[in-house]
N, C-alpha and C. Protein backbone atom coordinates (compact mmCIF):
# COMPACT_ATOMS: atom_id res chain seq x y z
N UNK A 1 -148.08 -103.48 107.82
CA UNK A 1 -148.85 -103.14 106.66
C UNK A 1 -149.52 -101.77 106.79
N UNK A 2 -149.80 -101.35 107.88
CA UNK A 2 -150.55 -99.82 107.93
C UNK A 2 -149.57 -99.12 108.25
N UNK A 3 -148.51 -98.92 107.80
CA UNK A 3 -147.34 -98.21 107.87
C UNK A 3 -147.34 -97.80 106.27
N UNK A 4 -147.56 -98.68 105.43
CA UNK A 4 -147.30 -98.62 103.78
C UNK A 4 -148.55 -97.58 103.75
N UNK A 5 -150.05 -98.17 104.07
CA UNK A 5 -151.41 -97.51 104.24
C UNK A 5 -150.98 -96.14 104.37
N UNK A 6 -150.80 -95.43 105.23
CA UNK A 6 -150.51 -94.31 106.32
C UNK A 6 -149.52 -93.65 105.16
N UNK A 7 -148.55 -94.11 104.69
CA UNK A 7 -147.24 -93.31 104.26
C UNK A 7 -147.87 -93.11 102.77
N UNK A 8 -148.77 -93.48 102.37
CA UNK A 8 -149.57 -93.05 101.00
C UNK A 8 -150.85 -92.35 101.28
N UNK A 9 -151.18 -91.83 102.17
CA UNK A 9 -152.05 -91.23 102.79
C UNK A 9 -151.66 -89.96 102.75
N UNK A 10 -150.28 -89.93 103.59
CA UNK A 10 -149.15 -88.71 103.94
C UNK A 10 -148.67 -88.16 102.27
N UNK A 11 -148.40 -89.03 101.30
CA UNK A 11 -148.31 -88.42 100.46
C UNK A 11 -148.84 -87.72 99.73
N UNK A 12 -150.09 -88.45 99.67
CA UNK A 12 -151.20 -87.59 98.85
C UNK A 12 -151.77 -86.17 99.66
N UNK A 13 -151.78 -86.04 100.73
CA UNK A 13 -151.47 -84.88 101.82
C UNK A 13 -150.46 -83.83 101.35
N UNK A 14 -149.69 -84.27 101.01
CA UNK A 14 -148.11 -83.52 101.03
C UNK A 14 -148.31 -83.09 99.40
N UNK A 15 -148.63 -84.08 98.87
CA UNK A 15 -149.09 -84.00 96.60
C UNK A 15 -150.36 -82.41 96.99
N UNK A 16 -151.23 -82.85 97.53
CA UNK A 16 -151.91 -81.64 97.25
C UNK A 16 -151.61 -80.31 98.30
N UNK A 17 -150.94 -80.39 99.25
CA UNK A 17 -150.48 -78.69 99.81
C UNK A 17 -149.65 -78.67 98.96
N UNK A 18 -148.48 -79.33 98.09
CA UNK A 18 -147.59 -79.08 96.54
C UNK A 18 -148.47 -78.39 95.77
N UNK A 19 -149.61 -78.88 95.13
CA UNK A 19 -150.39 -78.37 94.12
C UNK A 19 -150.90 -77.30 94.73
N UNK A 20 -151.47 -77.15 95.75
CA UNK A 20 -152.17 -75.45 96.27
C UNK A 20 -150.97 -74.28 96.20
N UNK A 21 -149.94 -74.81 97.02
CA UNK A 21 -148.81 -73.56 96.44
C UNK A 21 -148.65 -73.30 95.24
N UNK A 22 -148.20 -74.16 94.52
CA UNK A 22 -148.18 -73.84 92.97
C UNK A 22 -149.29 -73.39 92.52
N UNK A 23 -150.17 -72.99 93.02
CA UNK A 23 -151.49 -72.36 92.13
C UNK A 23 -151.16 -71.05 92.76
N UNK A 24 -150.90 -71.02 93.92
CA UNK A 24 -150.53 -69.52 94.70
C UNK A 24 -149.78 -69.27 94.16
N UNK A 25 -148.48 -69.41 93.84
CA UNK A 25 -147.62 -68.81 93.05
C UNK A 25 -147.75 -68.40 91.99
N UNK A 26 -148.47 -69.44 91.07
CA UNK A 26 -149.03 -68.54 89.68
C UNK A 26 -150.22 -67.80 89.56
N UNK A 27 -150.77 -67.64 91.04
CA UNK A 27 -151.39 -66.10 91.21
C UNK A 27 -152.77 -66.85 90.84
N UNK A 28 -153.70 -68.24 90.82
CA UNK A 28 -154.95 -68.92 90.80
C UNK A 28 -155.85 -68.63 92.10
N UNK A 29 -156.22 -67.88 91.68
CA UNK A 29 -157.41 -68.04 92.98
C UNK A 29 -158.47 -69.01 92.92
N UNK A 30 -158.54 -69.77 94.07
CA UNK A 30 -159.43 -71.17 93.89
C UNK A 30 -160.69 -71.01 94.53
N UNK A 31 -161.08 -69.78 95.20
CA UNK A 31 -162.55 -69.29 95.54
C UNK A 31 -162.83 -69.24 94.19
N UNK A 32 -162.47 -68.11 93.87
CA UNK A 32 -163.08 -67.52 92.61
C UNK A 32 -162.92 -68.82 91.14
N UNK A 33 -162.23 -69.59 91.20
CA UNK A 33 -162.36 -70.76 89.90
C UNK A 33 -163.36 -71.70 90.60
N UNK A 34 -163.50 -71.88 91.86
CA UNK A 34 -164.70 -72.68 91.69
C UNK A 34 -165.95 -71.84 92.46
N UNK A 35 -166.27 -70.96 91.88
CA UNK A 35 -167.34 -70.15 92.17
C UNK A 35 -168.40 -69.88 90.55
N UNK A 36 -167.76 -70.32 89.68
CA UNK A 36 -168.28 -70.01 88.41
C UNK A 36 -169.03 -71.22 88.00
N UNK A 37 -169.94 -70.74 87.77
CA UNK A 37 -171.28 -71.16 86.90
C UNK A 37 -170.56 -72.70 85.87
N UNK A 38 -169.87 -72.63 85.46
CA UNK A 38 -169.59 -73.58 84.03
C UNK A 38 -168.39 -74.80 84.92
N UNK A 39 -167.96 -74.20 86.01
CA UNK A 39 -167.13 -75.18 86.88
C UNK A 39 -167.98 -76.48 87.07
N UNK A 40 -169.07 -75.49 88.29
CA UNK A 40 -169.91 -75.98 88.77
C UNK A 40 -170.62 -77.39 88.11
N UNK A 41 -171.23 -77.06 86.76
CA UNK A 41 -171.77 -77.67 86.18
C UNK A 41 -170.82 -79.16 85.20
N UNK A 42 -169.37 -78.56 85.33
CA UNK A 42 -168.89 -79.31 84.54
C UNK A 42 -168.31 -80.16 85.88
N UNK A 43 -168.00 -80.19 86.95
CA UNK A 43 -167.86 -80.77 88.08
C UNK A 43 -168.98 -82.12 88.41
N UNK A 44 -170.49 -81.02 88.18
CA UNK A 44 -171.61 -81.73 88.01
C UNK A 44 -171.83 -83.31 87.61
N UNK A 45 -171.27 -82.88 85.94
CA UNK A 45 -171.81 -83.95 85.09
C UNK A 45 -170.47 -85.06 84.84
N UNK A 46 -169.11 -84.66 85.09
CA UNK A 46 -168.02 -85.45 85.78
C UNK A 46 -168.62 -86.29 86.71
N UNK A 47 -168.94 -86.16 87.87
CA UNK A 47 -169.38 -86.94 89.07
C UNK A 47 -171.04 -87.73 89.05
N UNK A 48 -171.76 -87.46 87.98
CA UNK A 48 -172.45 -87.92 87.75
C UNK A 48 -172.25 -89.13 86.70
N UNK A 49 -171.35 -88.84 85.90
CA UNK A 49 -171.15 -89.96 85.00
C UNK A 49 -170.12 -90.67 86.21
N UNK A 50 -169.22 -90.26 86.84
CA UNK A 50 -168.73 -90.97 87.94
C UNK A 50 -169.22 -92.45 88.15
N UNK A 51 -170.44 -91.91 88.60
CA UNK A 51 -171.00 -92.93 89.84
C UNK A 51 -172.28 -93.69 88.69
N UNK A 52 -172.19 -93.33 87.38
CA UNK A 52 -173.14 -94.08 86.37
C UNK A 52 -172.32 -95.08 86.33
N UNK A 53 -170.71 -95.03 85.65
CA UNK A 53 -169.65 -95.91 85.49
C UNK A 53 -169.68 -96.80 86.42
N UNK A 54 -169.48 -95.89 87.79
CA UNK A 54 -169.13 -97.20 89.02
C UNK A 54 -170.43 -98.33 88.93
N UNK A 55 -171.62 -97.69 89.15
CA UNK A 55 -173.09 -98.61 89.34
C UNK A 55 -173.17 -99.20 88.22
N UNK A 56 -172.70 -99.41 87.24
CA UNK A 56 -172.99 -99.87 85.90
C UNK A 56 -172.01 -100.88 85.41
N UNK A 57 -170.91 -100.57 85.37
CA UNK A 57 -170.01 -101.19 84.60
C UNK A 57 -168.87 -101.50 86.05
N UNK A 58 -168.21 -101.19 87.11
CA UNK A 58 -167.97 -101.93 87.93
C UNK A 58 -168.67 -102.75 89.54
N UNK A 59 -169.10 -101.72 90.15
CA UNK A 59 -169.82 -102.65 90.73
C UNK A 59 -170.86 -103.82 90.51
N UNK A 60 -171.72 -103.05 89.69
CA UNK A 60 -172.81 -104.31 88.81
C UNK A 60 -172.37 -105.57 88.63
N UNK A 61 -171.18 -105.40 87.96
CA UNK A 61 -170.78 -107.19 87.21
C UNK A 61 -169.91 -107.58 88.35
N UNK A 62 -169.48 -107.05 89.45
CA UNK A 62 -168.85 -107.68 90.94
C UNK A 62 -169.53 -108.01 91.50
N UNK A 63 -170.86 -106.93 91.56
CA UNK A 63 -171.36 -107.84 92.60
C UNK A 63 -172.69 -109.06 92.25
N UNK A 64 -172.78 -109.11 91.19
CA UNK A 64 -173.23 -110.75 90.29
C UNK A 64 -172.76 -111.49 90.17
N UNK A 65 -170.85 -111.46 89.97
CA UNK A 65 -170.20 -112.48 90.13
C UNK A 65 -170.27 -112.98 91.62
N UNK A 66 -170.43 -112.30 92.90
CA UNK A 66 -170.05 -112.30 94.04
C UNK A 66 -171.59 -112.71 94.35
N UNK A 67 -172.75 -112.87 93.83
CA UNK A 67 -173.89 -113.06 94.07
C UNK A 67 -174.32 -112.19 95.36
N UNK A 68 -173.91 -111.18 95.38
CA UNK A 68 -174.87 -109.76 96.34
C UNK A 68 -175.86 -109.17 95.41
N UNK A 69 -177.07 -108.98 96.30
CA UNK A 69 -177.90 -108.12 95.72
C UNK A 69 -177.71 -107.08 95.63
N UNK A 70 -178.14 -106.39 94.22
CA UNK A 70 -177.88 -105.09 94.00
C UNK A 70 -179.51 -104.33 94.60
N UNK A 71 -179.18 -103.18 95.22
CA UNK A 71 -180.58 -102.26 95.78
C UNK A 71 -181.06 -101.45 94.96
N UNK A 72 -182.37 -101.47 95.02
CA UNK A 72 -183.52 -100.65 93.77
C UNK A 72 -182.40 -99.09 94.17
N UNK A 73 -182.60 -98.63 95.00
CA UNK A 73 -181.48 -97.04 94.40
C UNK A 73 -180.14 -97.12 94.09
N UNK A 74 -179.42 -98.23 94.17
CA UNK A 74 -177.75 -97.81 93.45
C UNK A 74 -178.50 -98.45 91.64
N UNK A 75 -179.24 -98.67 90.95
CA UNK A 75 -180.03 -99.00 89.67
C UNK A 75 -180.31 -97.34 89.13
N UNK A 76 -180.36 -96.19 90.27
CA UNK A 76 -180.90 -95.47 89.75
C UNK A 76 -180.00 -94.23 89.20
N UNK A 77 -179.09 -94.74 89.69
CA UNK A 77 -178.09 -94.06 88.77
C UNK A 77 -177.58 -92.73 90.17
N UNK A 78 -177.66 -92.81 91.05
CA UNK A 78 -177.02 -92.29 92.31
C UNK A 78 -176.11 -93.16 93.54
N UNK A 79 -175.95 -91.88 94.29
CA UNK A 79 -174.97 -92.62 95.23
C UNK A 79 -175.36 -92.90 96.31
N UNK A 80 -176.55 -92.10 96.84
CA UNK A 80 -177.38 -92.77 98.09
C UNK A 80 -177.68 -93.75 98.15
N UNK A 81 -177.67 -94.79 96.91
CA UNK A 81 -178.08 -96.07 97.67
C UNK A 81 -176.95 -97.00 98.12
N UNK A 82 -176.05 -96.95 98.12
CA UNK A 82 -174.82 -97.00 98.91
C UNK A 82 -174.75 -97.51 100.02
N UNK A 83 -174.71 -98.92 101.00
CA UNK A 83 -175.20 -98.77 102.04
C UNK A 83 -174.12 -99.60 102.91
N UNK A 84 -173.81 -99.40 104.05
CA UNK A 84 -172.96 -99.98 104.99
C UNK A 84 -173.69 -101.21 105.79
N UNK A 85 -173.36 -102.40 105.22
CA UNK A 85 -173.57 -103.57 105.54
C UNK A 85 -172.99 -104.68 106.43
């Protein structure tokens, strides 16, 4: 079974040095696209609604069905409260 694990690991490895060449080739510089102001911010509020979705609408109702307590900071709409149990 960690042979299947591993060989989708390797791919997604192999999927993105694919995608970095192809940006080299069509001449993308990826310092400079994520160095800008409006990236940044739109990166921002992507990953913030991220982890609203996850704490809200999937983990929340898993882990009520599963009767785990949820912690006063994953409520607050971040990812630090996150905790290895």
């Amino acid at each position: 079974m960690k042979k299947r694990n591993q060989r989708g690991i390797v791919q997604l490895i192999v999927l993105i040095l694919i995608a970095i060449l192809a940006l080299s080739y069509f001449g993308i510089d990826l310092e400079q696209a994520f160095s800008k102001p409006l990236l940044a911010k739109n990166l921002s509020f992507t990953w913030n609604k991220t982890v609203e979705i996850w704490n809200n609408y999937i983990y929340g109702p898993i882990s009520g069905i599963l009767g785990k307590d949820d912690s006063p900071e994953s409520e607050s709409g971040n990812a630090d409260g996150i905790t290895n149990e």
